[in-house]
Protein backbone atom coordinates (compact mmCIF):
# COMPACT_ATOMS: atom_id res chain seq x y z
CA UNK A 1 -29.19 16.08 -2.65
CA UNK A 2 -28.13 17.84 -6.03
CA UNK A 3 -25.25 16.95 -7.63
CA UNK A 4 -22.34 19.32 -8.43
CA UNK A 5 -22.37 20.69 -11.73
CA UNK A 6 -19.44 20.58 -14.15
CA UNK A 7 -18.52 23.94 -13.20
CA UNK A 8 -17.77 22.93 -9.84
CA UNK A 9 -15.63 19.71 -10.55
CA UNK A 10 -11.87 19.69 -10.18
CA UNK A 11 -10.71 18.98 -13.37
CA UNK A 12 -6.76 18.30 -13.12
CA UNK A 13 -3.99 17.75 -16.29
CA UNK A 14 -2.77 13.95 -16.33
CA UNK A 15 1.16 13.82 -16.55
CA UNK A 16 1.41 13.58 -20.23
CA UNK A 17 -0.61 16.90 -20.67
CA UNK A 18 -2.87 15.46 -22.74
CA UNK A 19 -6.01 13.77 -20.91
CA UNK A 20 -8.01 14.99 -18.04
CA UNK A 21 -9.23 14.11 -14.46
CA UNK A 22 -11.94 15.15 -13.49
CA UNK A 23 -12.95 14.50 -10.21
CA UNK A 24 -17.04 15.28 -9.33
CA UNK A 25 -19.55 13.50 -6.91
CA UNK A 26 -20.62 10.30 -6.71
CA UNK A 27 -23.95 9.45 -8.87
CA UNK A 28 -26.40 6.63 -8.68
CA UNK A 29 -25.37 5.51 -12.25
CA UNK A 30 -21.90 5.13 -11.43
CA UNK A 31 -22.59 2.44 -8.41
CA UNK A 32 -21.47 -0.34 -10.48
CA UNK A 33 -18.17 1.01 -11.52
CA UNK A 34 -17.24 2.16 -7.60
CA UNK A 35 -18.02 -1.24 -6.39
CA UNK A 36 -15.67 -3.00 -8.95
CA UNK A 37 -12.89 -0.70 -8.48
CA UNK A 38 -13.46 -1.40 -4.43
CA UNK A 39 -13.61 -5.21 -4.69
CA UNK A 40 -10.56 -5.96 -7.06
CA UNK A 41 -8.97 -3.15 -4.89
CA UNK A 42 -10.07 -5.49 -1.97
CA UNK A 43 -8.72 -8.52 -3.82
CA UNK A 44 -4.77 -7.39 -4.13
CA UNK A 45 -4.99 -7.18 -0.74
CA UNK A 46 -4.95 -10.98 -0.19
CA UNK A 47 -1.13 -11.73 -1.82
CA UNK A 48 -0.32 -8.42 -0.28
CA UNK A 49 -1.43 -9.21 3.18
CA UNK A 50 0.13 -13.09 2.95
CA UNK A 51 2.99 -12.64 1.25
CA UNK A 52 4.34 -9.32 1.16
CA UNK A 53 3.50 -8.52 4.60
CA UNK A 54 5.18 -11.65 6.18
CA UNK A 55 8.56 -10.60 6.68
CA UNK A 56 6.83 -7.41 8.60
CA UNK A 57 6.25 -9.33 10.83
CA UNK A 58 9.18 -10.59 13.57
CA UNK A 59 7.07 -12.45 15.73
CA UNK A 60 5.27 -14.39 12.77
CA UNK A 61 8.38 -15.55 11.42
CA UNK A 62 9.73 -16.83 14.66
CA UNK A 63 5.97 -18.75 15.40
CA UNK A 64 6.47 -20.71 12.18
CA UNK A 65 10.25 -21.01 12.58
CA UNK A 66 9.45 -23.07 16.20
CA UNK A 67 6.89 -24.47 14.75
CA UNK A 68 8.95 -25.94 11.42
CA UNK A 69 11.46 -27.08 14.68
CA UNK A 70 9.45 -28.58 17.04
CA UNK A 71 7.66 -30.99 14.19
CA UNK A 72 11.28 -31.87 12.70
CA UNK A 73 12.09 -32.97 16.41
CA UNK A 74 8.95 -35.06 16.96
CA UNK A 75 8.79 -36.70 13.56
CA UNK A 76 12.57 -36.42 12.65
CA UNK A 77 12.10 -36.52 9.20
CA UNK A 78 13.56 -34.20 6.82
CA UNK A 79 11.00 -33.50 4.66
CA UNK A 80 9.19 -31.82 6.70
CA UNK A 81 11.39 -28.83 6.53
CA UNK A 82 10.68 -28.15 3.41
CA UNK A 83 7.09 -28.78 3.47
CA UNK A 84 5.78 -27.03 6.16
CA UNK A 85 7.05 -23.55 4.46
CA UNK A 86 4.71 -24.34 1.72
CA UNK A 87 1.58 -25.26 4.46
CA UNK A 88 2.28 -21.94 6.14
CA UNK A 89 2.09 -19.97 3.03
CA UNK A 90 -1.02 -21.58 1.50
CA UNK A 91 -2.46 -21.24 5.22
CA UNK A 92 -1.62 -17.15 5.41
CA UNK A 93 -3.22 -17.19 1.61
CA UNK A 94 -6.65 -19.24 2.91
CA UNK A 95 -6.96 -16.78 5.80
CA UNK A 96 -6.06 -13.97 4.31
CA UNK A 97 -8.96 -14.68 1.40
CA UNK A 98 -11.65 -15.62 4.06
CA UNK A 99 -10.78 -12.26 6.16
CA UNK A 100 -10.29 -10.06 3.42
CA UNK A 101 -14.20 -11.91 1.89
CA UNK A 102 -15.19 -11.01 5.41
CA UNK A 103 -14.42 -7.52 4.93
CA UNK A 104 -15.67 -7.20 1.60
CA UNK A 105 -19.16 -9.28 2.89
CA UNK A 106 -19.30 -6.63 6.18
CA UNK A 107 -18.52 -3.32 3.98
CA UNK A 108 -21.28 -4.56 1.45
CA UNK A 109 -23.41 -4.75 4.14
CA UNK A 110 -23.02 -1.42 4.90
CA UNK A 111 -21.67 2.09 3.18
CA UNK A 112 -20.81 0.09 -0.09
CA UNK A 113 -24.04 -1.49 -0.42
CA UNK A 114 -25.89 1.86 0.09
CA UNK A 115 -23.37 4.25 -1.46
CA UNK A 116 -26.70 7.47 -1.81
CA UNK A 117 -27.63 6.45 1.42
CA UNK A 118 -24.39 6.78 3.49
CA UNK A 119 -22.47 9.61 2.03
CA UNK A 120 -24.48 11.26 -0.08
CA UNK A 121 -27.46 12.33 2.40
CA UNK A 122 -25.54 14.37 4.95
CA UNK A 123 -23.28 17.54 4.51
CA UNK A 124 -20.66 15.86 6.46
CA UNK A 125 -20.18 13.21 4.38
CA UNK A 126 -19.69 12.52 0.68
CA UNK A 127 -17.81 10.21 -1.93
CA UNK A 128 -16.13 11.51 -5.14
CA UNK A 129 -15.51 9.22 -8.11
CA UNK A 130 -12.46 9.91 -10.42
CA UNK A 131 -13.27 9.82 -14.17
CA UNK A 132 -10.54 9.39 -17.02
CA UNK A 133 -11.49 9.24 -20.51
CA UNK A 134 -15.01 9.00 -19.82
CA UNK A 135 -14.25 6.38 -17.43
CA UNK A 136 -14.91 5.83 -13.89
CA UNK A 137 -11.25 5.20 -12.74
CA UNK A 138 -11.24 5.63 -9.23
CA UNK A 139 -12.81 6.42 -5.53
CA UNK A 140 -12.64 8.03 -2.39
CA UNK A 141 -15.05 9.11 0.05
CA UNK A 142 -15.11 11.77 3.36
CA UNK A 143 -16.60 11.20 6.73
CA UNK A 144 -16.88 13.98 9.48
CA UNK A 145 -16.60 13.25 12.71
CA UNK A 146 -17.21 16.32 14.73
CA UNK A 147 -17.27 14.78 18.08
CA UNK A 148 -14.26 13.43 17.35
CA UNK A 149 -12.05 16.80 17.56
CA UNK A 150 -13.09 18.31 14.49
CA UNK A 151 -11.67 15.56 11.89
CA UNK A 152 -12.50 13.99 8.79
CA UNK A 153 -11.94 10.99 7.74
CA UNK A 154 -10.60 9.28 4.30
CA UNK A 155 -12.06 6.35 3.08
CA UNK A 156 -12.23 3.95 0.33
CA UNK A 157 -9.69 5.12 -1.46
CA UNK A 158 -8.87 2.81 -4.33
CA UNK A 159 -7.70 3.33 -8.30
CA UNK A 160 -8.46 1.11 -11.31
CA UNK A 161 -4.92 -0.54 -11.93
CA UNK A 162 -5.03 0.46 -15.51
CA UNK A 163 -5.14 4.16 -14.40
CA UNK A 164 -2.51 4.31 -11.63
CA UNK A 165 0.81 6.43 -11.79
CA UNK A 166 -1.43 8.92 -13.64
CA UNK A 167 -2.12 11.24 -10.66
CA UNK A 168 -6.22 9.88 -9.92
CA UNK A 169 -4.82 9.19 -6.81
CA UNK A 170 -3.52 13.06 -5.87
CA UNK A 171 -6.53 14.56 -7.34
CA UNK A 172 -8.64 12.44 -5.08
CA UNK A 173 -6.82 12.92 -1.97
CA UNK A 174 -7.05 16.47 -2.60
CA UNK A 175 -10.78 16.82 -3.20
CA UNK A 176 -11.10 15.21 -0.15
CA UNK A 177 -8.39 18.07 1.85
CA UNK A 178 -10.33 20.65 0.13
CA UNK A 179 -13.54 19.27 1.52
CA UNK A 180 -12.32 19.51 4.77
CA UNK A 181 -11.23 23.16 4.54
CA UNK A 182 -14.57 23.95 3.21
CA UNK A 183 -16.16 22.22 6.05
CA UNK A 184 -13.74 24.01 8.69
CA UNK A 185 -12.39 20.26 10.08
CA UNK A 186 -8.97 20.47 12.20
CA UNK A 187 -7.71 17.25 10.75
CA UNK A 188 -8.13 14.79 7.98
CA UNK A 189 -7.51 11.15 8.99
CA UNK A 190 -6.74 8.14 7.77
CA UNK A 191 -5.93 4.60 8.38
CA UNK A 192 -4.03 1.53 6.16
CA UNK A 193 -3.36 -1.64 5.80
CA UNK A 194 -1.09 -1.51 2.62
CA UNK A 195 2.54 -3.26 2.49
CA UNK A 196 3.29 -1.87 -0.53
CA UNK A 197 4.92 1.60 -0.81
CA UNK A 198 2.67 3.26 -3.47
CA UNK A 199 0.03 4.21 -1.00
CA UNK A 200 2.16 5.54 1.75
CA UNK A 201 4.04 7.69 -0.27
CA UNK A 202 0.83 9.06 -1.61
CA UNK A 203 -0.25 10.20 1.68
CA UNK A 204 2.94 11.57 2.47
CA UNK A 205 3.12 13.61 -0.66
CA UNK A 206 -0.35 14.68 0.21
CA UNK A 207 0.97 16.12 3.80
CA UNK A 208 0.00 13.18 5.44
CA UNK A 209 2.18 12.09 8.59
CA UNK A 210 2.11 8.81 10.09
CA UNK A 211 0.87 8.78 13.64
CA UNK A 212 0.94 5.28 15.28
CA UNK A 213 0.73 1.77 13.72
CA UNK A 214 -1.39 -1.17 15.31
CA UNK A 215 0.30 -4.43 15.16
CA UNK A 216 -2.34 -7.32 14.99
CA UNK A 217 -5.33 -5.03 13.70
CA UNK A 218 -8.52 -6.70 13.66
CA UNK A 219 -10.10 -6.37 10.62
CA UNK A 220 -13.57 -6.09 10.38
CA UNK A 221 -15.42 -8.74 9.59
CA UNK A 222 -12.66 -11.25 10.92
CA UNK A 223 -13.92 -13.78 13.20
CA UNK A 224 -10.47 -13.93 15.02
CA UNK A 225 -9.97 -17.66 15.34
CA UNK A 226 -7.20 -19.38 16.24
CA UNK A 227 -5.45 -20.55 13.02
CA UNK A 228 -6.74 -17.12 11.72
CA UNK A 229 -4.66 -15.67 14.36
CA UNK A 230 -1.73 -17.64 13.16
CA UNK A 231 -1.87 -17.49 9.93
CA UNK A 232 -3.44 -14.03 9.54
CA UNK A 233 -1.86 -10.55 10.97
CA UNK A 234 -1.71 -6.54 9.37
CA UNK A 235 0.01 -3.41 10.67
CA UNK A 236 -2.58 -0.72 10.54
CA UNK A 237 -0.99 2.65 10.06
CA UNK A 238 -2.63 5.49 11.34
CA UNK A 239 -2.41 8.88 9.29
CA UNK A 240 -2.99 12.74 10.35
CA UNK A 241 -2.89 15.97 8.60
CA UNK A 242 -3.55 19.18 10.16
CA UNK A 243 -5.37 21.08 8.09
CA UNK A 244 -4.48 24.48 8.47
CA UNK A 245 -0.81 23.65 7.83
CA UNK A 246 -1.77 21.89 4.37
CA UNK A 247 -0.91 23.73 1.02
CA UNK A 248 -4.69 23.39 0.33
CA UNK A 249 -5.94 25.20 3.36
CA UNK A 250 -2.45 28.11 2.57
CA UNK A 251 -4.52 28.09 -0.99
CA UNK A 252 -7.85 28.71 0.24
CA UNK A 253 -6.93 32.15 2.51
């Protein structure tokens, strides 16, 4: 497949005015640079998911509550307040590793390990790296799914952490709206895990609307156990934009 010329990349001012995004197709030299952006954007997930994400989660907090409760009654000993706290959050910080490994293990296997292969070969499909100072600074990739209504679907969205709340993030959102109005899709969809509030408000900005949320997603590559069960649980929130109501599509009449 040939690769976009220079001419054909979005090239969008930073907030200061001075530097430059540029946002062009993914090429086999740049493989390297996606995957490390992916995994240590994989890899703030794991405090996210254990930490943050805990007091998301009613039902959690009420499990270890009874359980804190129930041991106090059967061993009657103080201490055990204050130590099983500390047991709960290094077991939500083990699980949330091994899942979040899992992930990383089962998306390696697949369109990460074989970037040219899986997005790159097909005209409904394609991933778009960020660059920033010469630098490969961030990721996103597309996914039709015409038998699925007429949608695409964002992926792999991630930014360097040196390079965020410097607009990489709008510019690749909207590559990936304009590839969709290009392509004539209905919809571009979406799905996250995030407890922070940087990426949601991203989407929203973008005309993104939140559609549903899963409570106790399985994430892939989880081998749902027991104590990962317990000790492991994300929201998934599921995204929408129609396209033909988007300021990109308004742009592109």
């Amino acid at each position: 497949m040939e690769k976009t010329t220079m001419k054909n990349d979005k090239a969008l001012k930073d907030q200061n005015g001075l530097q430059t995004i540029v946002v062009r197709e993914f090429e086999p030299a740049d493989e390297p640079h996606v995957q490390r952006i992916f995994y240590e954007g994989l890899m703030e997930m794991i405090p996210d998911t254990a930490f943050r994400g805990l007091r998301h989660h009613l039902e959690s907090l009420l499990l270890y509550t009874a359980m804190t409760v129930l041991c106090f009654v059967i061993t009657m000993c103080w201490w055990v307040i204050g130590l099983l706290p500390a047991i709960v959050l290094c077991g939500r910080y083990f699980y949330s590793r091994r899942v979040i490994h899992g992930y990383l293990e089962h998306a390696m296997n697949g369109d990460m390990g074989d970037i040219e292969g899986f997005y790159m070969k097909s005209s409904d499909s394609c991933l778009w790296v960020a660059v920033l100072e010469g630098k490969v600074v961030g990721v996103v990739a597309a996914v039709g799914q015409q038998k699925s209504g007429g949608a695409v679907e964002l992926k792999r969205m991630s930014v360097d952490w040196s390079s965020r709340q410097r607009g990489v993030g709008a510019a690749l959102g909207r590559k990936v709206l304009e590839f969709a109005v290009t392509h004539r899709y209905s919809f571009v969809v979406l799905g996250t895990t995030a407890y922070t509030q940087a990426p949601h408000q991203l989407y929203q900005r973008l005309g993104f609307r939140c559609v549903g949320v899963t409570n106790g997603y399985v994430t892939p590559g989880a081998n749902t156990s027991f104590l990962e069960q317990i000790f492991y649980r994300v929201r998934h929130h599921h995204y929408s934009l129609h396209v033909q109501n988007s300021k990109i599509a308004s742009k592109g009449h």
